[in-house]
C-alpha atoms as a PDB file:
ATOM      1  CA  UNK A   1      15.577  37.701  -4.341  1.00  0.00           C
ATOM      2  CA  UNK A   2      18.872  36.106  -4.724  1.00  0.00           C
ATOM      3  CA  UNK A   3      21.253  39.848  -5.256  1.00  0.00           C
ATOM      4  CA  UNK A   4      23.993  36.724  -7.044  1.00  0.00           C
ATOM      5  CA  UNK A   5      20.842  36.257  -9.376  1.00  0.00           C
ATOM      6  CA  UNK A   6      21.530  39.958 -11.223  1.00  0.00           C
ATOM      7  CA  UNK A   7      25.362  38.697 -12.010  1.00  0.00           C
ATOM      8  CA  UNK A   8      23.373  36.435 -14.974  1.00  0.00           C
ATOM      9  CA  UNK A   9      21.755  38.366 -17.504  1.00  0.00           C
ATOM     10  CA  UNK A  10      25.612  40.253 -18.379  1.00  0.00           C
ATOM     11  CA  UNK A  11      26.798  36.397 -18.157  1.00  0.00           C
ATOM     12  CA  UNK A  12      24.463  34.977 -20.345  1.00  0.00           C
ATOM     13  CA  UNK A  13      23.724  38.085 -22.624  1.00  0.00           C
ATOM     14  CA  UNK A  14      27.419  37.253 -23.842  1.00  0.00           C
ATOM     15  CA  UNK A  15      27.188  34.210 -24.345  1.00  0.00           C
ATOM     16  CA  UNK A  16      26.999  34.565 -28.072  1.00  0.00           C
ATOM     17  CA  UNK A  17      29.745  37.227 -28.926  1.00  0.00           C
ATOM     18  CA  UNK A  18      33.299  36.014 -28.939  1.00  0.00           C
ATOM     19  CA  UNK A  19      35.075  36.904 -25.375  1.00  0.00           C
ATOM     20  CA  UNK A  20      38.081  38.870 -24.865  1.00  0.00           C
ATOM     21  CA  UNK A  21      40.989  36.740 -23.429  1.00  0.00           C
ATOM     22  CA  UNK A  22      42.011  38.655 -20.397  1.00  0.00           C
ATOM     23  CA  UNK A  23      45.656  39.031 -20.487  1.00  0.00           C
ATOM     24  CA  UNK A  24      46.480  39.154 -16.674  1.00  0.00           C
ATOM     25  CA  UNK A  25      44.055  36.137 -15.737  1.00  0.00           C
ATOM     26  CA  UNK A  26      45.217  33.609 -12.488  1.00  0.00           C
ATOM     27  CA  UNK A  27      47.113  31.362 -14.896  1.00  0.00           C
ATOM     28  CA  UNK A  28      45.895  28.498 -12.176  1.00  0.00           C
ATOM     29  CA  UNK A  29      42.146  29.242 -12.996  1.00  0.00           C
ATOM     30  CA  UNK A  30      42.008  26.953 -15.998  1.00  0.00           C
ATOM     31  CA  UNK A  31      43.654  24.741 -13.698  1.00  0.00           C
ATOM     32  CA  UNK A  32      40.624  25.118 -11.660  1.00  0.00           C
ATOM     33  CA  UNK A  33      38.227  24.514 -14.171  1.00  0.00           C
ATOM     34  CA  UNK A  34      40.082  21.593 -15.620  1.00  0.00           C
ATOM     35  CA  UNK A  35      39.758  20.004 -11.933  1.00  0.00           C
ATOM     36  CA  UNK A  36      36.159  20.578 -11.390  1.00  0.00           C
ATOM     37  CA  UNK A  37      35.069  18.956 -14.874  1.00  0.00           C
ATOM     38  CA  UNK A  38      37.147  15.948 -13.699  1.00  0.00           C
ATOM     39  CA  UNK A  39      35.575  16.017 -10.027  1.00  0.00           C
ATOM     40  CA  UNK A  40      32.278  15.990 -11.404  1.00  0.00           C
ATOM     41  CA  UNK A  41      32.019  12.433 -12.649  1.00  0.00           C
ATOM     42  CA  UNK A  42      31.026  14.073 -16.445  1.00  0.00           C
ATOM     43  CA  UNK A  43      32.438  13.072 -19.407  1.00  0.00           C
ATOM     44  CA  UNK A  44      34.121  16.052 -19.783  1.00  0.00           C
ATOM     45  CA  UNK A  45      33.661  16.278 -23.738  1.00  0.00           C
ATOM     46  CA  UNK A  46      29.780  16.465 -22.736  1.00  0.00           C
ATOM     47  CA  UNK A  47      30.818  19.721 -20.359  1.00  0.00           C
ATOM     48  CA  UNK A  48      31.361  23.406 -21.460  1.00  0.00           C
ATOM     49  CA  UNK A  49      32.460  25.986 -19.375  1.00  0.00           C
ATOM     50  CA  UNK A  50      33.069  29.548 -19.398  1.00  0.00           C
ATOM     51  CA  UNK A  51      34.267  31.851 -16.616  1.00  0.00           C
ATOM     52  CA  UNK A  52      33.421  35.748 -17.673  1.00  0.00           C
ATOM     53  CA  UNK A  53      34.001  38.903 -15.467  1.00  0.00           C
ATOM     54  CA  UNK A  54      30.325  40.460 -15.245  1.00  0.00           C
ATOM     55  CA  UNK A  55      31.715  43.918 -15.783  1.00  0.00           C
ATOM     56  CA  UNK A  56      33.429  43.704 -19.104  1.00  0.00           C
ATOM     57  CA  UNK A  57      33.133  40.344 -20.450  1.00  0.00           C
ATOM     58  CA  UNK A  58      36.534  39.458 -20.315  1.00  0.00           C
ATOM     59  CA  UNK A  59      37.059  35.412 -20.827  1.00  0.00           C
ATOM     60  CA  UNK A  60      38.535  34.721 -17.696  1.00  0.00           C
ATOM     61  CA  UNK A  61      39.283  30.820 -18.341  1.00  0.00           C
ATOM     62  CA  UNK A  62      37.355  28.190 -20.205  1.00  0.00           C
ATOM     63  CA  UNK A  63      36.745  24.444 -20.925  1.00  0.00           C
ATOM     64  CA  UNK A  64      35.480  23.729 -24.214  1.00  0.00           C
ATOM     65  CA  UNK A  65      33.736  26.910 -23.962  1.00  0.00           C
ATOM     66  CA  UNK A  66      33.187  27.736 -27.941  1.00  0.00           C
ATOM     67  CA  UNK A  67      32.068  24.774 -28.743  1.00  0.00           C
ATOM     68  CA  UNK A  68      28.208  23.889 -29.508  1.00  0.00           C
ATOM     69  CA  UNK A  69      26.009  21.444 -27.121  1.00  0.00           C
ATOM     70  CA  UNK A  70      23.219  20.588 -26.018  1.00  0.00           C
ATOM     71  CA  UNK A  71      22.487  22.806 -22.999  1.00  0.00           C
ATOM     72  CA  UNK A  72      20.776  20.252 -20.365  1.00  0.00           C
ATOM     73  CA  UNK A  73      18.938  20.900 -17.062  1.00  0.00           C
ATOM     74  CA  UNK A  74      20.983  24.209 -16.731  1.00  0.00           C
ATOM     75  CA  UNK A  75      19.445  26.056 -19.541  1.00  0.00           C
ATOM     76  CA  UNK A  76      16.746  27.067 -17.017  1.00  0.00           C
ATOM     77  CA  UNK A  77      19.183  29.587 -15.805  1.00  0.00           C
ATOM     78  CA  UNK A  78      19.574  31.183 -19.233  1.00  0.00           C
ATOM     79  CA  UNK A  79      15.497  31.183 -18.985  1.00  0.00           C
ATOM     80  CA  UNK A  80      15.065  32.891 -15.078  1.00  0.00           C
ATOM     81  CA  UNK A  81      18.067  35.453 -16.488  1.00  0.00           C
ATOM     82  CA  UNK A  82      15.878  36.486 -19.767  1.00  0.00           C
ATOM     83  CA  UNK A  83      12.823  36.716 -17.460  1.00  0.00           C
ATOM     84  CA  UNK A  84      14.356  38.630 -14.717  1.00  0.00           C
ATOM     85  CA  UNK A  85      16.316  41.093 -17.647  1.00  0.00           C
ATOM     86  CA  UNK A  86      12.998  41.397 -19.522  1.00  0.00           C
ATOM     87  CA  UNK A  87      10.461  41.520 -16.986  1.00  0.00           C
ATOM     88  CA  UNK A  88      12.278  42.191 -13.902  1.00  0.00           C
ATOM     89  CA  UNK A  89      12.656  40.764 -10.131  1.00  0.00           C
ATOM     90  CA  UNK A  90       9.136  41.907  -9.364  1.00  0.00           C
ATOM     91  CA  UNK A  91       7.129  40.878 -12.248  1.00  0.00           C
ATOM     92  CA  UNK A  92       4.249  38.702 -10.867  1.00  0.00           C
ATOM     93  CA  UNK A  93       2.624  35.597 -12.250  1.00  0.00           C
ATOM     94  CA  UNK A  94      -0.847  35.506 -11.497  1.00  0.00           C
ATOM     95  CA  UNK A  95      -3.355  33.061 -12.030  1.00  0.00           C
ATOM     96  CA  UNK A  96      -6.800  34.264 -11.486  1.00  0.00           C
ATOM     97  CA  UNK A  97     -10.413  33.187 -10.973  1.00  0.00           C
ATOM     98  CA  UNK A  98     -13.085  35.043 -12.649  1.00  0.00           C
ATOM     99  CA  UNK A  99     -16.787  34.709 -12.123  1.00  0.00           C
ATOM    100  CA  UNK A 100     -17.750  35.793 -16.194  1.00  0.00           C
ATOM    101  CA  UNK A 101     -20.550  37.673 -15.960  1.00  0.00           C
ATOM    102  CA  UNK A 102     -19.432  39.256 -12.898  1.00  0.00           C
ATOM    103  CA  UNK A 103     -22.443  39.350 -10.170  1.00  0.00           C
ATOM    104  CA  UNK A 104     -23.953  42.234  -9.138  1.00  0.00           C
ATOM    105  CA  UNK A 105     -25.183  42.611  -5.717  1.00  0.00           C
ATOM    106  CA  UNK A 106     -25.815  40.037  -3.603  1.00  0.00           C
ATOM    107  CA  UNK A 107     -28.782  37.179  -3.333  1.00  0.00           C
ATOM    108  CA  UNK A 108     -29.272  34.030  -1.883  1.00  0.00           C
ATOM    109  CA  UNK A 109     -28.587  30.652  -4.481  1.00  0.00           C
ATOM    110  CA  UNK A 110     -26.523  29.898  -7.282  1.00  0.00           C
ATOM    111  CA  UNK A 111     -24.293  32.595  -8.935  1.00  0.00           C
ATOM    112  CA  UNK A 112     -24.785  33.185 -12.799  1.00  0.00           C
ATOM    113  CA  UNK A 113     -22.477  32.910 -15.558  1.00  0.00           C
ATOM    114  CA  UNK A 114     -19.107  30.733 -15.576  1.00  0.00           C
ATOM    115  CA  UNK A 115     -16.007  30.400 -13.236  1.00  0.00           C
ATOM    116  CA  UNK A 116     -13.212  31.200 -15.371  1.00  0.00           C
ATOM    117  CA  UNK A 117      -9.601  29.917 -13.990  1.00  0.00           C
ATOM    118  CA  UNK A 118      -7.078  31.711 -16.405  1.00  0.00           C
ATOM    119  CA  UNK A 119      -3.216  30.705 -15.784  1.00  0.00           C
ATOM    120  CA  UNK A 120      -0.136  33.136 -16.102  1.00  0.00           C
ATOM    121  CA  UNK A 121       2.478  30.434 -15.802  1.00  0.00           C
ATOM    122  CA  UNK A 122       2.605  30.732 -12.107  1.00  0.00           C
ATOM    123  CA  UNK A 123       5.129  27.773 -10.889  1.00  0.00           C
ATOM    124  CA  UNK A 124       3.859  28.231  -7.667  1.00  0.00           C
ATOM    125  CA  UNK A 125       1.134  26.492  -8.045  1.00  0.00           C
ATOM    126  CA  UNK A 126       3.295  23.132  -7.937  1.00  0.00           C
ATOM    127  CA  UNK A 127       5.120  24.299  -4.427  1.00  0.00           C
ATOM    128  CA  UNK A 128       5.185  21.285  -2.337  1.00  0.00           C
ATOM    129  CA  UNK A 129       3.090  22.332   1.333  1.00  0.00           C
ATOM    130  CA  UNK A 130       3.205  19.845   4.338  1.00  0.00           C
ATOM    131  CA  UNK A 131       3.352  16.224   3.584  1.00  0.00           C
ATOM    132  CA  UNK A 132       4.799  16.906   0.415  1.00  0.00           C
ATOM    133  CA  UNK A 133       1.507  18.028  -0.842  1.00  0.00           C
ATOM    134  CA  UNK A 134       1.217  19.747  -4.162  1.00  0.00           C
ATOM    135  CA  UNK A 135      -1.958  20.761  -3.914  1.00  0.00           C
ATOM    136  CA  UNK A 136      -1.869  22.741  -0.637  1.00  0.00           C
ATOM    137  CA  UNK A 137      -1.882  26.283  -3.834  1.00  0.00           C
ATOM    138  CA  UNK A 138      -5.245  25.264  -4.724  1.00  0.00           C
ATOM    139  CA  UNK A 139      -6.715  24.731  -1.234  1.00  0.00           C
ATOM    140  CA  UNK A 140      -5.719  28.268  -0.528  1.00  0.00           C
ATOM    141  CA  UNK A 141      -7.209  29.834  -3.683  1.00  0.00           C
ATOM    142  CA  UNK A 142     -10.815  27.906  -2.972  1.00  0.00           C
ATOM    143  CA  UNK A 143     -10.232  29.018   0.478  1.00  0.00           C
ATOM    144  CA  UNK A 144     -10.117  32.706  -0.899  1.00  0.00           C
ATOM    145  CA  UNK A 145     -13.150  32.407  -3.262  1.00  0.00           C
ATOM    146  CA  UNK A 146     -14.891  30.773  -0.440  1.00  0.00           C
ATOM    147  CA  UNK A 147     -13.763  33.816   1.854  1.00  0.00           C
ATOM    148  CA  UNK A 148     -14.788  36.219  -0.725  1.00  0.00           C
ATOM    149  CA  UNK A 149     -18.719  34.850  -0.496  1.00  0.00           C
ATOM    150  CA  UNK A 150     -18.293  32.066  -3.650  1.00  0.00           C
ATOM    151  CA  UNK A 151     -21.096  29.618  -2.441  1.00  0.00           C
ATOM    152  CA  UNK A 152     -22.289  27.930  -5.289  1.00  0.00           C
ATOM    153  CA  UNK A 153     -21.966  28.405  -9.358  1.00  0.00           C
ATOM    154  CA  UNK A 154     -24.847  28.234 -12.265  1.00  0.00           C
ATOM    155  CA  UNK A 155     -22.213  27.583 -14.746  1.00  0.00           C
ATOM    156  CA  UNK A 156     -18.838  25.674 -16.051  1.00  0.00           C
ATOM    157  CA  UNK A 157     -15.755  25.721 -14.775  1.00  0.00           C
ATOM    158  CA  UNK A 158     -13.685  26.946 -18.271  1.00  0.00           C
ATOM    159  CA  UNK A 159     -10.239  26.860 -17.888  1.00  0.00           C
ATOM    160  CA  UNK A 160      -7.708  29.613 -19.984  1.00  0.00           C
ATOM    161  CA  UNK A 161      -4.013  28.220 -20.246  1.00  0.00           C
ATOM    162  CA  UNK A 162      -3.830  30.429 -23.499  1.00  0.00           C
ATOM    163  CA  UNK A 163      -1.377  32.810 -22.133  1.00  0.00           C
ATOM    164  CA  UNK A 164       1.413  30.246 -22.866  1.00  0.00           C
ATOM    165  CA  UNK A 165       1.399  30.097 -26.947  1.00  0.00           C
ATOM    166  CA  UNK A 166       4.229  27.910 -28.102  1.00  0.00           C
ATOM    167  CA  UNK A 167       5.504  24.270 -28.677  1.00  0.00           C
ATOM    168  CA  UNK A 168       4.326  22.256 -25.285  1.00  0.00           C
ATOM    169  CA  UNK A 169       7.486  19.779 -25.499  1.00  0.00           C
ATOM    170  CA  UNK A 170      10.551  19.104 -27.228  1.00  0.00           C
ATOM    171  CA  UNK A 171       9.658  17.588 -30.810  1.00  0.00           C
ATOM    172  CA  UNK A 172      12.190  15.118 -30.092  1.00  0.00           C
ATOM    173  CA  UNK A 173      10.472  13.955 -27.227  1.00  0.00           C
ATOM    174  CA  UNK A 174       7.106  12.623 -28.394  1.00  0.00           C
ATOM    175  CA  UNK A 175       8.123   8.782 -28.242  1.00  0.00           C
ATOM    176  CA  UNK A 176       5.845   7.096 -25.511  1.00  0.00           C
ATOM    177  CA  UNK A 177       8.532   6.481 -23.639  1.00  0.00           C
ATOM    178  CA  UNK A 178      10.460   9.574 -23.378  1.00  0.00           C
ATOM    179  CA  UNK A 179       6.928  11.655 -23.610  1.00  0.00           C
ATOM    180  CA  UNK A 180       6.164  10.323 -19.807  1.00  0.00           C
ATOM    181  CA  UNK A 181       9.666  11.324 -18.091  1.00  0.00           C
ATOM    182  CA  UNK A 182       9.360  14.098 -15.935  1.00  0.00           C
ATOM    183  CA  UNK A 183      11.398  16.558 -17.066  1.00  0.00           C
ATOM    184  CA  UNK A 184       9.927  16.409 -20.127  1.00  0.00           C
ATOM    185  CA  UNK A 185       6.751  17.403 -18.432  1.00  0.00           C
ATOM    186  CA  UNK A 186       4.587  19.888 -21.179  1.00  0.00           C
ATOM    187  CA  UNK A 187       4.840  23.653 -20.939  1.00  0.00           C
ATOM    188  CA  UNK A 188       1.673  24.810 -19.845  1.00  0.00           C
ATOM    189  CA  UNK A 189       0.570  28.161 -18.431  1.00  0.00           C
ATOM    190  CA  UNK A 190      -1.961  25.973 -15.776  1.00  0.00           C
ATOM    191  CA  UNK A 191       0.481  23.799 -13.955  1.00  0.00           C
ATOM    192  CA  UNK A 192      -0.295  21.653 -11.020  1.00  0.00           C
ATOM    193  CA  UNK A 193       2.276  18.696  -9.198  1.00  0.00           C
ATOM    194  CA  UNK A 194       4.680  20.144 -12.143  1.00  0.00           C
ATOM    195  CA  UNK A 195       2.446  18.500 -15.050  1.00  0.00           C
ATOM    196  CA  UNK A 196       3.069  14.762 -13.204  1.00  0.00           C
ATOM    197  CA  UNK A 197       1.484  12.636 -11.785  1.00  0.00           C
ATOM    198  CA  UNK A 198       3.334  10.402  -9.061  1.00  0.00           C
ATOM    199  CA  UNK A 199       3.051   6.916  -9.275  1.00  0.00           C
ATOM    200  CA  UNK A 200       3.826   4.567  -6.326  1.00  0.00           C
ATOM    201  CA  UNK A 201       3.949   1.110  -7.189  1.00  0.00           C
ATOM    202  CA  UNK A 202       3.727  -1.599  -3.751  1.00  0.00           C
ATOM    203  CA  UNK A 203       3.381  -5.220  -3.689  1.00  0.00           C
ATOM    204  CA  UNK A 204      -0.093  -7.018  -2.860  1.00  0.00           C
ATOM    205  CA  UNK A 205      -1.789  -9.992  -2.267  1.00  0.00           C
ATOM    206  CA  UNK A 206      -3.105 -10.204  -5.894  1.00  0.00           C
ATOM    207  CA  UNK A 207      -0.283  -8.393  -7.680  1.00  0.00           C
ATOM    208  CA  UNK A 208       1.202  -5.195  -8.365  1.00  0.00           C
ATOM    209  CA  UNK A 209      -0.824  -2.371  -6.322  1.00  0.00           C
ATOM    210  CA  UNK A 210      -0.708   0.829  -8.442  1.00  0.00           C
ATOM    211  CA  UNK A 211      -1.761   4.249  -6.501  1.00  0.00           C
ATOM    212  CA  UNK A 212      -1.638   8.109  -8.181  1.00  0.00           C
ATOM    213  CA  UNK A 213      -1.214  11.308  -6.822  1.00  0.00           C
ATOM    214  CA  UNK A 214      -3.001  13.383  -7.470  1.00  0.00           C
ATOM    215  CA  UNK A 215      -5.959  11.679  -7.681  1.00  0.00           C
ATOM    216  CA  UNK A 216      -7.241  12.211 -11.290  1.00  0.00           C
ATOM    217  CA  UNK A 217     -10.249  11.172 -13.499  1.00  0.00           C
ATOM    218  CA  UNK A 218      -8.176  11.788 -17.216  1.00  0.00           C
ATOM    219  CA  UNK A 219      -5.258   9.372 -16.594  1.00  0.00           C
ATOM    220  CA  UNK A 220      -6.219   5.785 -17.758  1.00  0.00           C
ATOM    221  CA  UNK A 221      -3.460   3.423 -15.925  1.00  0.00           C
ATOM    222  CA  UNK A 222      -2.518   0.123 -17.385  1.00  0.00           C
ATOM    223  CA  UNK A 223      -0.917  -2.353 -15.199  1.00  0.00           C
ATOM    224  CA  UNK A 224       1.881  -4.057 -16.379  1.00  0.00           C
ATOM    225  CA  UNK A 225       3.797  -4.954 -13.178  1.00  0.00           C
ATOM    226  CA  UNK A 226       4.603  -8.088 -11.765  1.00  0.00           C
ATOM    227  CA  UNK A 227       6.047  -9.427  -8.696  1.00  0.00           C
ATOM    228  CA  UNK A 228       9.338 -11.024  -7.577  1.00  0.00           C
ATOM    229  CA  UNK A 229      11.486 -11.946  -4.778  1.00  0.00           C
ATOM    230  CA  UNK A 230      14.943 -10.891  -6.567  1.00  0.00           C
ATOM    231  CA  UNK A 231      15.494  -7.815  -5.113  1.00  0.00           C
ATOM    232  CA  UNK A 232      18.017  -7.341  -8.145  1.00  0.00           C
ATOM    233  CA  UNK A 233      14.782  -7.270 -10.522  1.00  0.00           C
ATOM    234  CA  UNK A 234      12.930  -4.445  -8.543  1.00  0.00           C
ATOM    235  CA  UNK A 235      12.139  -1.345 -10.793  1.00  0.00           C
ATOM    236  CA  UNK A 236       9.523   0.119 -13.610  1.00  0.00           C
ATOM    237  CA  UNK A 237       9.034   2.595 -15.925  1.00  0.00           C
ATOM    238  CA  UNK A 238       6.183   4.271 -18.186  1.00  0.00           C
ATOM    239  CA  UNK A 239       4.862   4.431 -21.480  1.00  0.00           C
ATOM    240  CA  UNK A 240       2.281   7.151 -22.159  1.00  0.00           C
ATOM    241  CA  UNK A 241       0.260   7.110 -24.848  1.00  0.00           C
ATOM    242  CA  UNK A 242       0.503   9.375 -27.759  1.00  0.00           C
ATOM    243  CA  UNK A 243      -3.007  10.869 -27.541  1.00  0.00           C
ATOM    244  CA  UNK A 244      -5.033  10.609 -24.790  1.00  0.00           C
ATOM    245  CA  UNK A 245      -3.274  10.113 -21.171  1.00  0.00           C
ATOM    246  CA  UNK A 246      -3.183   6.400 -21.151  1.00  0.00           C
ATOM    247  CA  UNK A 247      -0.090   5.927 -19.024  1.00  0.00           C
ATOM    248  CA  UNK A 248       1.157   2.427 -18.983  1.00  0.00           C
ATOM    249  CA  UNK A 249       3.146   0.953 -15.664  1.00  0.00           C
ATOM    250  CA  UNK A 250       5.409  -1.641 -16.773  1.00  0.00           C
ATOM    251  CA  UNK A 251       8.639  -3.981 -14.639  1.00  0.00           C
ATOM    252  CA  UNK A 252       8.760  -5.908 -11.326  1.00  0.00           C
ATOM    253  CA  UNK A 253       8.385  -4.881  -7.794  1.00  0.00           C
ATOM    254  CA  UNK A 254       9.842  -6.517  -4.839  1.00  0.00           C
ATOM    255  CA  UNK A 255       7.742  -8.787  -2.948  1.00  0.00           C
ATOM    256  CA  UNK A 256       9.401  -7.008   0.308  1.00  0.00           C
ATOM    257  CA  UNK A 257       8.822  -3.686  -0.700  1.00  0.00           C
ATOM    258  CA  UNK A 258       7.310  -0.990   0.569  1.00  0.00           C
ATOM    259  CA  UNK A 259       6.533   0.492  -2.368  1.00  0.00           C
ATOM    260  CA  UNK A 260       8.616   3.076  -4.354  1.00  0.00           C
ATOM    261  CA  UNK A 261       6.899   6.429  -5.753  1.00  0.00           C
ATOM    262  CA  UNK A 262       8.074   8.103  -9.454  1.00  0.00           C
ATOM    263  CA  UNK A 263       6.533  10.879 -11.351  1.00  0.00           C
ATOM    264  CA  UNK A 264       4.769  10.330 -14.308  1.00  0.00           C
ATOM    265  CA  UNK A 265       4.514  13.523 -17.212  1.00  0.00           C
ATOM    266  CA  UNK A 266       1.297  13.429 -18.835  1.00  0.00           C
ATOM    267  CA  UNK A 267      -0.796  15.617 -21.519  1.00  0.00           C
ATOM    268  CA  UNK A 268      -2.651  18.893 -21.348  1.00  0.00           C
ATOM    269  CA  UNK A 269      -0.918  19.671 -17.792  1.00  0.00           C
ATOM    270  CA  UNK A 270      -3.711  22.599 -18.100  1.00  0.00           C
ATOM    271  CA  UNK A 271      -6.505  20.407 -17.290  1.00  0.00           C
ATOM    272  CA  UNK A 272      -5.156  18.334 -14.879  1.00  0.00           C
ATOM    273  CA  UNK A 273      -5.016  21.499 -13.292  1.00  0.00           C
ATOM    274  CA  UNK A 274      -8.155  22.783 -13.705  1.00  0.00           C
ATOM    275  CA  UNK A 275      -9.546  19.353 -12.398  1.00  0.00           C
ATOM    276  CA  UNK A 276      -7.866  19.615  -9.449  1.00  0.00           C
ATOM    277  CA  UNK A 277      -8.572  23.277  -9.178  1.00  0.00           C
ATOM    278  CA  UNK A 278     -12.193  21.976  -9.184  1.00  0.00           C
ATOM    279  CA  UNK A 279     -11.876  19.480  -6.682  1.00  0.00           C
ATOM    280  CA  UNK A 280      -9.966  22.203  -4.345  1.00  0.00           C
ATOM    281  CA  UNK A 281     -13.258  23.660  -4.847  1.00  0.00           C
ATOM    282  CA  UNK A 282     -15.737  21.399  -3.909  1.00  0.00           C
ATOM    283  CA  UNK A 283     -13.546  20.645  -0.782  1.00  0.00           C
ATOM    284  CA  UNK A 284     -14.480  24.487  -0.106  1.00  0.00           C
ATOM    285  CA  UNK A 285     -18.170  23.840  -0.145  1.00  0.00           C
ATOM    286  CA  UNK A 286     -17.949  25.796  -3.338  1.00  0.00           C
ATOM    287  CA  UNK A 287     -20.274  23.950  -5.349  1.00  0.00           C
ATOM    288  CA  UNK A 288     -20.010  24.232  -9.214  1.00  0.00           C
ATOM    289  CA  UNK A 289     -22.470  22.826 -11.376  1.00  0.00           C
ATOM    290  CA  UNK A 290     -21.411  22.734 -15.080  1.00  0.00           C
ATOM    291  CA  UNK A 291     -18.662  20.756 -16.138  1.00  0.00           C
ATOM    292  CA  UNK A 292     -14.560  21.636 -17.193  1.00  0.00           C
ATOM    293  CA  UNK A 293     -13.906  22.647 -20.513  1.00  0.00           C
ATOM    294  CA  UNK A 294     -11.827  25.135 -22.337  1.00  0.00           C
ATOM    295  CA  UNK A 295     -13.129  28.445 -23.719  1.00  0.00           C
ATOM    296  CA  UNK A 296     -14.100  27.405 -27.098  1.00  0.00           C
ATOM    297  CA  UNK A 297     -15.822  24.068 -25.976  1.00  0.00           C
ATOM    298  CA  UNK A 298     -18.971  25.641 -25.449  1.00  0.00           C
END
């Protein structure tokens, strides 16, 4: 781990006490500050800053640092410094595969009972492997099962993404249109290709050609791209349905393209997962008979 990783819990476990001024700080380092906000192309009434001395807390300079925002992209930080103070560096997140009832001894055919898949909230799962592959996680666990003697299951595969209990997305992003932007991808404690699907869009003979990655049986696509030859008109963007995954693909692309490739957020990351944990499977020879459902499906 990052050791400059353990400077953020004291940082950020401040963060809503008021600061001590220190009263021999640089008097340049506001300076500093004030330069950086102006260097970064932000508005700089959208941008708060606070530089704190890890040991005692002392406000060391500022920008607009007491006042309330919206915390953007960075409040992930605040979320790996909670997790790191509360859990620690070490704290794995596992995602396991059960076979429920276990078997007991060996025998040729068929296992009995389900394959359970039960998520921790493991982001690995989404780590890109060669090609930019993001399912290279799940080839390696059905390798492992397959290692481990997993030939063939009686059962369903039942997916468990209960581990992760609250509010999947931002209530203020439910609109269709905001719903499919990536990084307001669902919280989900089964995550595969970061709850996305990528969408590459390419010009055809007969129209817009519309390909996703992974490939997935719950999305329903909708085609709403044309063609042009204004290069000036080239672009799209997505609507997703509010139930369902009915993701609709909407602009122009360039007749000279060679295609351009977005991701897509979708619902119920969880079983997108667990479908493509399934395929991962079968490309194992690990044959599984019963279909994907949730616990309580039955």
């Amino acid at each position: 781990m990052n050791p400059r990783l353990l400077l953020l819990p004291p940082l950020l476990l401040l963060g809503g006490a008021p600061w001590p001024r220190a009263s021999a700080a640089s008097p340049g380092l506001d300076g500093v500050v004030a330069g950086l906000v102006g260097a970064s192309g932000l508005k700089p009434h959208t941008v708060a800053v606070a530089v704190v001395d890890p040991r005692d807390g002392t406000l060391l300079a500022d920008h607009r640092a007491f006042e309330e925002m919206t915390p953007a992209s960075c409040l992930k930080v605040a979320t790996t410094a909670a997790a790191i103070t509360a859990l620690g560096p070490d704290h794995p997140l596992r995602t396991r595969l059960l076979l429920v009832p276990p078997r007991r001894g060996a025998g040729p055919g068929p296992m009995e009972g389900d394959l359970w898949l039960v998520g921790g909230g493991d982001p690995g799962l989404s780590e890109h492997g060669p090609e930019g592959s993001t399912l290279a996680a799940l080839d390696a666990f059905a390798a492992e099962a397959s290692k481990r003697g997993v030939r063939a299951v009686a059962g369903d595969l039942v997916f468990d993404a209960s581990y992760f209990d609250g509010p999947r997305v931002h209530p203020t992003w439910t609109d269709a249109g905001a719903s499919a932007r990536w990084y307001a991808a669902e919280v989900d404690a089964l995550t595969v290709n970061d709850g996305c699907v990528d969408v590459t869009v390419e010009p055809g003979a007969g129209g817009a050609r519309i390909t996703l990655r992974p490939e997935t049986g719950i999305v329903t696509l909708v085609n709403r791209v044309g063609l042009t030859d204004a290069r000036r008109e080239h672009g799209f963007g997505f609507l997703l349905s509010a139930e369902g995954n009915t993701l609709q693909v909407s602009g122009k692309v360039w007749t000279k393209s060679s295609g351009a490739t977005s991701p897509a957020a979708i619902h119920d990351p969880a079983l997108l997962c667990a479908e493509q944990v399934g395929r991962a499977l079968a490309r194992a020879g690990i044959a599984v008979a019963g279909k994907i459902r949730r616990p309580r499906e039955g």
